[in-house]
Protein backbone atom coordinates (compact mmCIF):
# COMPACT_ATOMS: atom_id res chain seq x y z
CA UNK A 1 -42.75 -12.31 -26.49
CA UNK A 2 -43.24 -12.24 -23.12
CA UNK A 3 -41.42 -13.22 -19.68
CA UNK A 4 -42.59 -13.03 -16.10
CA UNK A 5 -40.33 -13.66 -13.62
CA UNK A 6 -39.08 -12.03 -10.17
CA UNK A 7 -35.67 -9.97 -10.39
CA UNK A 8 -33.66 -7.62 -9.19
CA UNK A 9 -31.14 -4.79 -9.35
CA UNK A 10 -29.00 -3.52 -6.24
CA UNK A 11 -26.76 -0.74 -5.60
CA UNK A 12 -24.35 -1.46 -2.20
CA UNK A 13 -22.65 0.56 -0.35
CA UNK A 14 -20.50 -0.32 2.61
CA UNK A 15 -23.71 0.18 5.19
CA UNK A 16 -26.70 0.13 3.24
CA UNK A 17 -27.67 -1.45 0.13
CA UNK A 18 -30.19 0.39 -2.19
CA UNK A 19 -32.69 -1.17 -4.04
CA UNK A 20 -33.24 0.09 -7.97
CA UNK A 21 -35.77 -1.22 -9.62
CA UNK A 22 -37.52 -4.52 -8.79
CA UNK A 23 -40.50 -6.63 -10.86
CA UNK A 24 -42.27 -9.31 -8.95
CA UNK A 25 -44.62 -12.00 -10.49
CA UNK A 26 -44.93 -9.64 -13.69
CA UNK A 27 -45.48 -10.17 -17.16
CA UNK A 28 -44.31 -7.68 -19.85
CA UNK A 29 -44.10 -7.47 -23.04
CA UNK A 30 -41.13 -7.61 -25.03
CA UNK A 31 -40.49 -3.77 -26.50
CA UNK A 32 -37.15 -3.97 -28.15
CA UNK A 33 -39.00 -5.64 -31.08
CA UNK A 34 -41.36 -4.51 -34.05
CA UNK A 35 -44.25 -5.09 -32.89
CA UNK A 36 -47.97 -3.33 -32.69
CA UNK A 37 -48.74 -0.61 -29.59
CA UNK A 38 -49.91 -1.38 -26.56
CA UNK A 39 -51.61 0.45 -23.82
CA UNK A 40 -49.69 0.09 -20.38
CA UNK A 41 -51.73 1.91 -18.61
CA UNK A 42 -50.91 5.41 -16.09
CA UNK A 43 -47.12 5.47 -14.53
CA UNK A 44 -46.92 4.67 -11.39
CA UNK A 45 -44.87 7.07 -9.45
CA UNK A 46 -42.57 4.29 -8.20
CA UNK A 47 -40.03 3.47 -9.98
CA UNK A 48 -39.49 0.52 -11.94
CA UNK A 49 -37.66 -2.26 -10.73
CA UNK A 50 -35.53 -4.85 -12.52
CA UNK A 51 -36.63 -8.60 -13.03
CA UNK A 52 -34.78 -12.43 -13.58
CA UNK A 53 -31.77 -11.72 -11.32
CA UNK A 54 -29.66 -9.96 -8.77
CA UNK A 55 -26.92 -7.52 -9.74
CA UNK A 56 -24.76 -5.73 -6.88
CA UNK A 57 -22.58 -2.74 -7.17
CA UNK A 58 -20.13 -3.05 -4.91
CA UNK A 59 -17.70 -0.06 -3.99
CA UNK A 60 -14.41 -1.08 -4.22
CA UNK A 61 -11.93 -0.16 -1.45
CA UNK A 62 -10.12 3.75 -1.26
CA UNK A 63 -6.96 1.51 -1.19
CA UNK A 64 -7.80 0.02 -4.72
CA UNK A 65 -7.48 3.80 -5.89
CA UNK A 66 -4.64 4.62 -3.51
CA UNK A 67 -2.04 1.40 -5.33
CA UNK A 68 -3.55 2.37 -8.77
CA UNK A 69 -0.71 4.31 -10.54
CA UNK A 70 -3.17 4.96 -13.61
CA UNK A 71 -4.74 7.41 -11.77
CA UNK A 72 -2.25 9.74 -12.40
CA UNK A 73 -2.61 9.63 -15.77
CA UNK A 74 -5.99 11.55 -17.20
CA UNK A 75 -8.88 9.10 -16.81
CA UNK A 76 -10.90 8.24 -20.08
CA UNK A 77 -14.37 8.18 -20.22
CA UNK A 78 -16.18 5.15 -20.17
CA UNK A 79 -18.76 3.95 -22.82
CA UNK A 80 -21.07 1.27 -22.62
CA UNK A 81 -23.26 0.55 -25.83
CA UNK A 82 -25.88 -1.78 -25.86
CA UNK A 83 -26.89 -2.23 -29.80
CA UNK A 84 -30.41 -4.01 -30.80
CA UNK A 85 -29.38 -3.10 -34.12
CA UNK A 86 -26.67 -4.35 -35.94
CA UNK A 87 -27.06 -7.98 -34.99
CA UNK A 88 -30.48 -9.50 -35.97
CA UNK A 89 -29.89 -12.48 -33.95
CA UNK A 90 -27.84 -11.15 -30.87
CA UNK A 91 -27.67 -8.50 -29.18
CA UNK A 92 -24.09 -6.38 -28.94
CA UNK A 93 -22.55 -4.98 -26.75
CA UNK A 94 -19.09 -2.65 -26.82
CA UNK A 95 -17.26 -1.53 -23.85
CA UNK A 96 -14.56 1.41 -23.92
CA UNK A 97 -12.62 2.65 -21.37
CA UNK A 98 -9.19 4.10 -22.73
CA UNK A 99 -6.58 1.32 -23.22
CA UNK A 100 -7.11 0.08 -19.41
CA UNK A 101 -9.74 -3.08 -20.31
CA UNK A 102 -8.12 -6.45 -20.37
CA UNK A 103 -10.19 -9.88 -21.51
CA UNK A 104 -13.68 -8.80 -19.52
CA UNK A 105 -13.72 -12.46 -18.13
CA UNK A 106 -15.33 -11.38 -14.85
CA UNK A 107 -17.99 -9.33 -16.91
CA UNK A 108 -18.12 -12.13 -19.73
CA UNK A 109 -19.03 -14.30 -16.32
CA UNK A 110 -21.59 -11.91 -14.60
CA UNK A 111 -23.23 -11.79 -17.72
CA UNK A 112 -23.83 -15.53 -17.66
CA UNK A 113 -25.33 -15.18 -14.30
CA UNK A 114 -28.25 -13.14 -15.87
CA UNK A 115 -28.88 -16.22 -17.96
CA UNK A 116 -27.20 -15.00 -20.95
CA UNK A 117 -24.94 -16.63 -23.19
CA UNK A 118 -21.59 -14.92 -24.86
CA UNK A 119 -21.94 -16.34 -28.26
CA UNK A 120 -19.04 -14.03 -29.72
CA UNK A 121 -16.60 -12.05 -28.80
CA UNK A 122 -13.49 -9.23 -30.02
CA UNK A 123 -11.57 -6.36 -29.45
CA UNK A 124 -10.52 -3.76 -32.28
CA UNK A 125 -8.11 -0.81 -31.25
CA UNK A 126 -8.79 2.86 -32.68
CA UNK A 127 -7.47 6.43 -31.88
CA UNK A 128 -10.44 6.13 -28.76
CA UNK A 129 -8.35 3.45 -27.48
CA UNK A 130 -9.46 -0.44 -27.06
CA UNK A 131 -13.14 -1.85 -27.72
CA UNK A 132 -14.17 -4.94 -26.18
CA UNK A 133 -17.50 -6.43 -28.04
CA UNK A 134 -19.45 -9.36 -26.85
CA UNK A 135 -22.55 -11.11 -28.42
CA UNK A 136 -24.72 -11.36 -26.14
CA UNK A 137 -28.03 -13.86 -26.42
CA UNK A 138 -30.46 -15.79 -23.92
CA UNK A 139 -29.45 -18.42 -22.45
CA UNK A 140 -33.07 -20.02 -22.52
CA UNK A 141 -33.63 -19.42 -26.04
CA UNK A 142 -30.61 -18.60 -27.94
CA UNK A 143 -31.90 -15.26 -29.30
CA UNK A 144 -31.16 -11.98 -28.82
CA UNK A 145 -32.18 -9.96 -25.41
CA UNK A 146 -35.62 -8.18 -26.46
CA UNK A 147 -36.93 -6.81 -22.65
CA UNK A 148 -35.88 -3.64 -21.43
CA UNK A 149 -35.74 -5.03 -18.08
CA UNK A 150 -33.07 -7.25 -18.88
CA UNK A 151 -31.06 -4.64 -21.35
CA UNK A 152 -30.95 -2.19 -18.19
CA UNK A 153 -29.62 -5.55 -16.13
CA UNK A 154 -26.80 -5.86 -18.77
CA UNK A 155 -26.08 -2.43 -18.48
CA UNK A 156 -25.79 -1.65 -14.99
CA UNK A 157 -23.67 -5.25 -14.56
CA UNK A 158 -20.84 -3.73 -16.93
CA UNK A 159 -21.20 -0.65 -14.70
CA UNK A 160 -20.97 -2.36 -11.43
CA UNK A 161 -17.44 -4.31 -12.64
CA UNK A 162 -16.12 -1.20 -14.31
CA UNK A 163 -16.44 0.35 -10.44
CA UNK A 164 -15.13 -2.88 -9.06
CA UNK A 165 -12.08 -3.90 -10.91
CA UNK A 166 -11.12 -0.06 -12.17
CA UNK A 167 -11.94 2.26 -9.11
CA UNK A 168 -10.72 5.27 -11.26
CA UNK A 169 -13.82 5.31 -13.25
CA UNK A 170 -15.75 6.21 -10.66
CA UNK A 171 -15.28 9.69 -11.18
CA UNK A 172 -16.37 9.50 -14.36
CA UNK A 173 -19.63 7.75 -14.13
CA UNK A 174 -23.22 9.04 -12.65
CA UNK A 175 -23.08 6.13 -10.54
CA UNK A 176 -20.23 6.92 -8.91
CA UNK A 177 -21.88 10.16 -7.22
CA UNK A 178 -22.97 7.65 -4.75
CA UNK A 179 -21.25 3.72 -5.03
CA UNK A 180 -17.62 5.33 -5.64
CA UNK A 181 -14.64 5.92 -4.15
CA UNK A 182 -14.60 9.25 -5.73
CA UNK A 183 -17.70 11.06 -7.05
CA UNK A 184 -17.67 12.86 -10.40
CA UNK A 185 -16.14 16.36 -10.23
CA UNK A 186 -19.16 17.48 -12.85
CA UNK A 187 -22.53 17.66 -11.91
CA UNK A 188 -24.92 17.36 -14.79
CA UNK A 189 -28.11 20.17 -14.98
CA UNK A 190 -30.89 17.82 -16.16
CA UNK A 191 -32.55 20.68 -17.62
CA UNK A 192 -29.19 21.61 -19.70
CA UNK A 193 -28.33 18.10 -20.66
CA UNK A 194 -31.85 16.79 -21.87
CA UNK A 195 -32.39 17.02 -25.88
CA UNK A 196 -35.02 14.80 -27.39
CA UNK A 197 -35.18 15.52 -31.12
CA UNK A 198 -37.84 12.87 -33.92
CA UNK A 199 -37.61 13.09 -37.43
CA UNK A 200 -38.93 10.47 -40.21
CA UNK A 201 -37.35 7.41 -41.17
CA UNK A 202 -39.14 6.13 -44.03
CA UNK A 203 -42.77 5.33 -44.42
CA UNK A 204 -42.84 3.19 -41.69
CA UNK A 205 -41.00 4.21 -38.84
CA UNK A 206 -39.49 7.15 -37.27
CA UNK A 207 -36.05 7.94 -35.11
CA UNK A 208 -36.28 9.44 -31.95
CA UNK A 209 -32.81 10.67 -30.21
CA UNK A 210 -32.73 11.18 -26.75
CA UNK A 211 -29.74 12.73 -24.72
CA UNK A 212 -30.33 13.19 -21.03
CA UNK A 213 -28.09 12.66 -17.45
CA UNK A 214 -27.75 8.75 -16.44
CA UNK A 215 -29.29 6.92 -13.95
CA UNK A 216 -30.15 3.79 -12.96
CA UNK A 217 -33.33 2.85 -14.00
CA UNK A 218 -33.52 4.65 -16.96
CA UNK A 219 -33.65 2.42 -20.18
CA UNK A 220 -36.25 1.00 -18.66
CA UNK A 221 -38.27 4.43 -17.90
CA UNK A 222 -37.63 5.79 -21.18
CA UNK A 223 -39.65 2.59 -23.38
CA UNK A 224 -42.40 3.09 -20.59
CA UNK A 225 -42.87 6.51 -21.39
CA UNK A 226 -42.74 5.88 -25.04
CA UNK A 227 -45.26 2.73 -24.74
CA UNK A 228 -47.45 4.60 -22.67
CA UNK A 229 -48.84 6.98 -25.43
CA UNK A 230 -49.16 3.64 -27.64
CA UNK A 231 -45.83 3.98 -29.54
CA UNK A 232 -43.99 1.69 -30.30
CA UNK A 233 -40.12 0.65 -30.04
CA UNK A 234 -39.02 -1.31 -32.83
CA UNK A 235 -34.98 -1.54 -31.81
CA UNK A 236 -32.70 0.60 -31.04
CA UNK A 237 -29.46 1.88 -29.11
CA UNK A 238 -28.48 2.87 -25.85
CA UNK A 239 -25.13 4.31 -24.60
CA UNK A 240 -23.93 5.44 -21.37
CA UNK A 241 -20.75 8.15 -21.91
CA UNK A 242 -19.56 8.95 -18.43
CA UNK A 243 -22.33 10.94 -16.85
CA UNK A 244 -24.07 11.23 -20.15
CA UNK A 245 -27.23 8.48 -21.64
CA UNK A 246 -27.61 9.14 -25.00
CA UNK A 247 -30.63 6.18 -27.03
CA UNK A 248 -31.42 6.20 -30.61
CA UNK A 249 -34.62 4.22 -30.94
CA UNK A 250 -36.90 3.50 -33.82
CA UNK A 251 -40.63 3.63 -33.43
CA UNK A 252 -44.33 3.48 -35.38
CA UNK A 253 -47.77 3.94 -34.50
CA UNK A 254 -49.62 1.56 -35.93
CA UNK A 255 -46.87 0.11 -38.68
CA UNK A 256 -46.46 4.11 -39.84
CA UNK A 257 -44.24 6.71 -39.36
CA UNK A 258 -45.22 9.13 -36.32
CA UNK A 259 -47.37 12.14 -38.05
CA UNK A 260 -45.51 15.89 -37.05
CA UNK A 261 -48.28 16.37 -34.08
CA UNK A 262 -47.57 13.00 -32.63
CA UNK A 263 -43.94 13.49 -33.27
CA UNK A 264 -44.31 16.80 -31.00
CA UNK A 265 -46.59 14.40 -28.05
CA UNK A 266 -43.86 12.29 -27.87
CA UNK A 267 -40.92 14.78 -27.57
CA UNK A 268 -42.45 16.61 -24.98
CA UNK A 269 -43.92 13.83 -22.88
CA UNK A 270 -40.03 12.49 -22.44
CA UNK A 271 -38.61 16.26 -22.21
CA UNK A 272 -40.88 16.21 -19.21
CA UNK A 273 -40.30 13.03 -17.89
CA UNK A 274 -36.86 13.29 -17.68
CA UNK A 275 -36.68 17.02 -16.46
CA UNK A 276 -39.06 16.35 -13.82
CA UNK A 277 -37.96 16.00 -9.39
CA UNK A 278 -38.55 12.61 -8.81
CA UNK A 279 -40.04 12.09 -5.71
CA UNK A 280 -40.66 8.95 -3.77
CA UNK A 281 -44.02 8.06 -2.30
CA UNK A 282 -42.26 7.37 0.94
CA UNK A 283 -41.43 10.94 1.37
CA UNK A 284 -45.07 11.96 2.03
């Protein structure tokens, strides 16, 4: 499947507003499925740029933090899981953030605005605290999300109201270096943080487990990277922990498991991708 369509993704600030990624007018093919290789083609050195809709992070105010007596209790980490797996027909997603999350109706309603339906929804408590998980589908065709374009878009809307409506998470998300109220006390060393590890998974198909420092952008990057040397994504999932990203995907070449040399190609193709500076054009 295919879509083409123009979208985007913002970060905001108080006096600028930063664009992430952006797709105009562009057709591409939907990865998150089984499906055959293709060839996209050399990466540009721009970065990609999201497609079908607008989502703003907004900062909230220093005041929102100031009134907020949960900040003097120990923040929890935040998790966002987006799961192509478990659901054949939908695609789920589970939100964590201690015991501070109430309904979600303000993300259950930004969702919608990415022309997505919420086709089921619960919450389950555990010793990690409460879990809020939706079922998420298209609005246009009532099946589950299958471009990476649109996965990142989901992702970085549960981000953006997790700043919004709960300020103290700020410090506990990459995003929040830059859109909030109080950057994370951590840095993460790329270089430390990145582990990309492949190993067999039947005849057929492969797992490939990646663990590197978020950032916008970067579902998206990591199935271009993988498409690029003709592998394929079959499904997968991809969690943001706090300043962490960590995906599980499972891929072929050609309907087979990757072979130990190509498993090696694609391991260090992404350990070089995602240790490398990036460095805008515009800089030159």
């Amino acid at each position: 499947m295919a879509s083409a369509a123009n979208c985007a993704v913002y970060f905001c600030s108080n006096t600028n507003c930063l664009t992430v990624f952006e797709i105009k007018n562009h057709s591409l093919p939907a990865t998150i499925v089984s499906r055959q290789p293709n060839t996209l083609g050399r990466r540009s050195h721009n970065r990609l740029r999201l497609s079908s809709s607008t989502t703003r992070i907004n900062p909230p105010s220093a005041t929102a933090i100031e009134n907020d007596g949960s900040l003097l209790d120990t923040v929890p980490t935040p998790k966002v899981i987006i799961d192509q797996d478990s659901d054949p027909d939908a695609t789920v997603v589970e939100i964590t953030f201690g015991d501070r999350l109430g309904a979600l109706l303000d993300t259950m309603n930004a969702l919608k605005s990415l022309g997505l339906n919420v086709t089921k929804a619960n919450v389950y408590l555990d010793s990690s605290g409460k879990h809020n998980k939706f079922s998420i589908t298209k609005a246009s065709t009532g099946r589950k999300v299958e471009e990476p374009e649109l996965l990142e878009a989901i992702r970085l809307t549960i981000i953006n109201n997790l700043l919004q409506y709960h300020p103290e998470s700020s410090s506990q998300l990459a995003m929040g270096a830059t859109f909030g109220v109080e950057p994370p006390k951590e840095t993460v060393d790329v270089d430390i943080a990145t582990h990309v590890r492949v190993r067999d998974d039947g005849p057929d198909r492969s797992l490939l487990f990646v663990e590197t420092a978020d950032r916008p952008g970067l579902l998206v990057d990591l199935v271009k990277t993988i498409s690029d040397i003709n592998i394929a994504v079959e499904s997968g999932e991809f969690d943001t922990e706090g300043l962490l990203a960590k995906a599980t995907f499972h891929v072929n070449y050609k309907g087979k498991a990757l072979i130990k040399p190509l498993q090696q190609v694609l391991a260090n193709s992404l350990r070089y991708f995602l240790r490398r500076p990036i460095t805008e054009e515009a800089s030159f």
